[in-house]
C-alpha atoms as a PDB file:
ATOM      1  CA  UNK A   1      56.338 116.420  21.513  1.00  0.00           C
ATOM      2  CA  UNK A   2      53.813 118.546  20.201  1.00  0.00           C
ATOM      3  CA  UNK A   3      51.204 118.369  23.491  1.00  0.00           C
ATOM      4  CA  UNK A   4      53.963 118.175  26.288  1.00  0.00           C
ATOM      5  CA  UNK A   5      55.420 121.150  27.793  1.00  0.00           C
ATOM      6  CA  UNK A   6      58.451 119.069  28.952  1.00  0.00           C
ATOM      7  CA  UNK A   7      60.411 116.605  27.436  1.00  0.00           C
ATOM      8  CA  UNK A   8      64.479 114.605  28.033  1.00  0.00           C
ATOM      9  CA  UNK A   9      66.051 115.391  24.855  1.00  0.00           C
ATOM     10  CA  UNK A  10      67.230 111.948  23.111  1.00  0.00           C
ATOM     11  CA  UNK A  11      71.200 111.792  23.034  1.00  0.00           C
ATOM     12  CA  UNK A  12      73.517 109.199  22.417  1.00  0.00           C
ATOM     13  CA  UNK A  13      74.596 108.590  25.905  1.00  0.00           C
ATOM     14  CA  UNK A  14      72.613 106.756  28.296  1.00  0.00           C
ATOM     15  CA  UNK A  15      73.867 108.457  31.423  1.00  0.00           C
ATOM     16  CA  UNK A  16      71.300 109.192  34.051  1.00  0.00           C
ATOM     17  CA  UNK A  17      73.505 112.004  35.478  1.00  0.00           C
ATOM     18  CA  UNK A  18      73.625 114.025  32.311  1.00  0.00           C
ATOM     19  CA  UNK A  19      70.236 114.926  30.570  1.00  0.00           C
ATOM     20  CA  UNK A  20      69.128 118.073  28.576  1.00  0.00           C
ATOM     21  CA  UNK A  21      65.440 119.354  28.928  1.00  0.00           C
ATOM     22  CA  UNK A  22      63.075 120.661  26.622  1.00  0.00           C
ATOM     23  CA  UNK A  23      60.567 123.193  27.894  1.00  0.00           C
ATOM     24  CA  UNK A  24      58.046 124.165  25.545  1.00  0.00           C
ATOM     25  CA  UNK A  25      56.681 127.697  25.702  1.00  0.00           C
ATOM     26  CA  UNK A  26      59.027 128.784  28.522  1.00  0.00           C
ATOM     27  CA  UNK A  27      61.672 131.212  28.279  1.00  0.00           C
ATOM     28  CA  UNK A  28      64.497 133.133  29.823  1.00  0.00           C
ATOM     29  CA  UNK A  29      62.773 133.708  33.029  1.00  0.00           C
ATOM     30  CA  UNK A  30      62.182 130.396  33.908  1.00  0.00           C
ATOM     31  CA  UNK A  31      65.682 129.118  32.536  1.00  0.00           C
ATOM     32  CA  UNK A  32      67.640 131.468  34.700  1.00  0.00           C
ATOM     33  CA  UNK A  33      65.532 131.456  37.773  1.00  0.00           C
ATOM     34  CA  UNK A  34      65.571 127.332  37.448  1.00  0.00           C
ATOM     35  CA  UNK A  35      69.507 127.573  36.721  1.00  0.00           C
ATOM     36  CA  UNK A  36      70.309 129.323  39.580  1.00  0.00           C
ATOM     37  CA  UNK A  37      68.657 127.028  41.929  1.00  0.00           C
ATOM     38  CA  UNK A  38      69.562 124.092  40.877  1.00  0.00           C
ATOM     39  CA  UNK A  39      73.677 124.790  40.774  1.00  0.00           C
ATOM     40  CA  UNK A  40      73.404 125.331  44.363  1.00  0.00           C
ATOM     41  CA  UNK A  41      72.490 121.809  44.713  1.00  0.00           C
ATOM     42  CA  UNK A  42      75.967 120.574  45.885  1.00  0.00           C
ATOM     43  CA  UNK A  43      76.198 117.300  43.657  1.00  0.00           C
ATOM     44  CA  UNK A  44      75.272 119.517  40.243  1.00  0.00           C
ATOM     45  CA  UNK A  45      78.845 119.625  38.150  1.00  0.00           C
ATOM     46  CA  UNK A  46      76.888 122.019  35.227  1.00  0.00           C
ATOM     47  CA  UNK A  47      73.643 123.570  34.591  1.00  0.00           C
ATOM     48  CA  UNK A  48      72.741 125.994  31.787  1.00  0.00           C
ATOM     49  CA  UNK A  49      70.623 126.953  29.398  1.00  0.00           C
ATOM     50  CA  UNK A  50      70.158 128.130  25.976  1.00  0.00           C
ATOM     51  CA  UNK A  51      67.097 129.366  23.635  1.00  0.00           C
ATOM     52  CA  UNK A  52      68.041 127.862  20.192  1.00  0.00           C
ATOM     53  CA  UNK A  53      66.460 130.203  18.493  1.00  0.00           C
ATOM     54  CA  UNK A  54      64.000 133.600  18.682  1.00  0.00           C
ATOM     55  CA  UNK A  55      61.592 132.093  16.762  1.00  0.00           C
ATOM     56  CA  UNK A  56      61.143 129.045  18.463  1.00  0.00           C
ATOM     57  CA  UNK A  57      59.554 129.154  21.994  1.00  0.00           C
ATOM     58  CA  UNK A  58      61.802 126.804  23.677  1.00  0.00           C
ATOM     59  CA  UNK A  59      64.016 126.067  26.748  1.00  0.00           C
ATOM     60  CA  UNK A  60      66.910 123.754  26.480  1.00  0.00           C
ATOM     61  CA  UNK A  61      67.881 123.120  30.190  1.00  0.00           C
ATOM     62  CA  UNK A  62      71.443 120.971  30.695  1.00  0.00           C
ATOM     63  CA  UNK A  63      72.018 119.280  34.398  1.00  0.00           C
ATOM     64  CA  UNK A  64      75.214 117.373  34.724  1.00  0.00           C
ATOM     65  CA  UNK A  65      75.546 115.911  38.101  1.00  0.00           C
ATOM     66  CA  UNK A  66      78.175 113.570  40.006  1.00  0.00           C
ATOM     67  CA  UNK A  67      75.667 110.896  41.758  1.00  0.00           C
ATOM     68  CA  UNK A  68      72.401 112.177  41.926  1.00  0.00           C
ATOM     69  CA  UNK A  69      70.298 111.348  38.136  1.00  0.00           C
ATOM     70  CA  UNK A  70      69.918 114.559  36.514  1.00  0.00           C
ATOM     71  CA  UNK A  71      66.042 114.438  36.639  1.00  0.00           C
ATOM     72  CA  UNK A  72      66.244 114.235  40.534  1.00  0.00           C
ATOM     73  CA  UNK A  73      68.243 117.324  40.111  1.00  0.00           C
ATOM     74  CA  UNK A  74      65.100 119.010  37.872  1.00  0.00           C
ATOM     75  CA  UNK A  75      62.657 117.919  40.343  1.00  0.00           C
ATOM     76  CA  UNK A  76      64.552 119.283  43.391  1.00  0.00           C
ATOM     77  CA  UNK A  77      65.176 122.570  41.374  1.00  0.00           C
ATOM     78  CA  UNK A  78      61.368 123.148  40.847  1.00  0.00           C
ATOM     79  CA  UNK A  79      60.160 122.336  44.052  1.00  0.00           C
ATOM     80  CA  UNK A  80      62.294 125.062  45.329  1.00  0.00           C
ATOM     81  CA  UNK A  81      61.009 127.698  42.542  1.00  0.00           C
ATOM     82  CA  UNK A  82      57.845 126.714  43.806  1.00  0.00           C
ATOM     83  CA  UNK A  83      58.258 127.056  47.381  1.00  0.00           C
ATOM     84  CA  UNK A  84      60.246 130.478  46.726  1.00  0.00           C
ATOM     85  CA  UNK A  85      57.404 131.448  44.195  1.00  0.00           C
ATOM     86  CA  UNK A  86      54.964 130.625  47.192  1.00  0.00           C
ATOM     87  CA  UNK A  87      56.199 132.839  49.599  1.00  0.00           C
ATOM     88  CA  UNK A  88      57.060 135.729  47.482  1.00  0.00           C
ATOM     89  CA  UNK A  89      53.441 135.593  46.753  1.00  0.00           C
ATOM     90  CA  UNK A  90      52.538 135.441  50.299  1.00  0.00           C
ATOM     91  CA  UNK A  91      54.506 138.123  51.305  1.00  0.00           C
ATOM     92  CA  UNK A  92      53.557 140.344  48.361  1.00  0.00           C
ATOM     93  CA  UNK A  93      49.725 139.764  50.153  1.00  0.00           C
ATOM     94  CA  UNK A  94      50.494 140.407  52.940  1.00  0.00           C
ATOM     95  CA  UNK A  95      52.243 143.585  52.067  1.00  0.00           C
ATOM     96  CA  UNK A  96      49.165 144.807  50.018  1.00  0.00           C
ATOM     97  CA  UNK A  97      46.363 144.243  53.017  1.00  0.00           C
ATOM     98  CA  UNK A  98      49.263 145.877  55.209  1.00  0.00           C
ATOM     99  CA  UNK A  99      48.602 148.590  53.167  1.00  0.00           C
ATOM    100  CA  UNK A 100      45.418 148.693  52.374  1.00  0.00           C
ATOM    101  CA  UNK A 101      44.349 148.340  56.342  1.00  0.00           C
ATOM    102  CA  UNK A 102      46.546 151.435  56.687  1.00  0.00           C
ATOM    103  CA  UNK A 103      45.168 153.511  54.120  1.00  0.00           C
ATOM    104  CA  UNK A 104      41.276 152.413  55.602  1.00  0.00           C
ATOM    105  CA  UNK A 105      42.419 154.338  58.786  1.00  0.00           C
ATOM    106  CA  UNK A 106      43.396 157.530  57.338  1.00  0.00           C
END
């Protein structure tokens, strides 16, 4: 575990629909922005998160889900951070050379 950033926690049950996550060197930010997405996936039952503790620098990320496997679930939820991460980006550009056009004509 030491070189990946992600890893399935091992647990007794061998249920694809239930899985907790390990991020290494993520946070609060990511947990609650990835959270959020992801329980508005209609077939997600639970989805939380918890830091275990301050001085370790890790994400513990919980999907339950009714059919869908809860890494399916993940994937879905991080495609759509990255698409909304995309276009916040793209509109924050496009908001600076608004401005920055404007300010050239004063």
């Amino acid at each position: 575990m030491e070189n990946r950033r992600l890893v399935v926690a091992r647990e007794d049950e061998q249920d694809d629909r239930t899985k907790t996550f390990i991020f290494k060197g993520e946070g609060h930010t990511l947990g609650n922005a990835l959270r959020t997405l992801i329980l508005k996936n209609p077939d997600v039952i639970f989805c939380g998160y918890t830091i275990p503790h301050p001085s370790e620098n890790k994400l513990h990320l919980r999907i339950e889900t009714k059919e869908m496997s809860a890494v399916d679930a993940l994937r879905e939820g991080l495609e759509q951070l990255q698409s909304l991460s995309d276009h916040v980006l793209e509109t924050f550009e496009t908001a600076v050379s608004d401005f920055k056009s404007k300010q050239m004509e004063l």
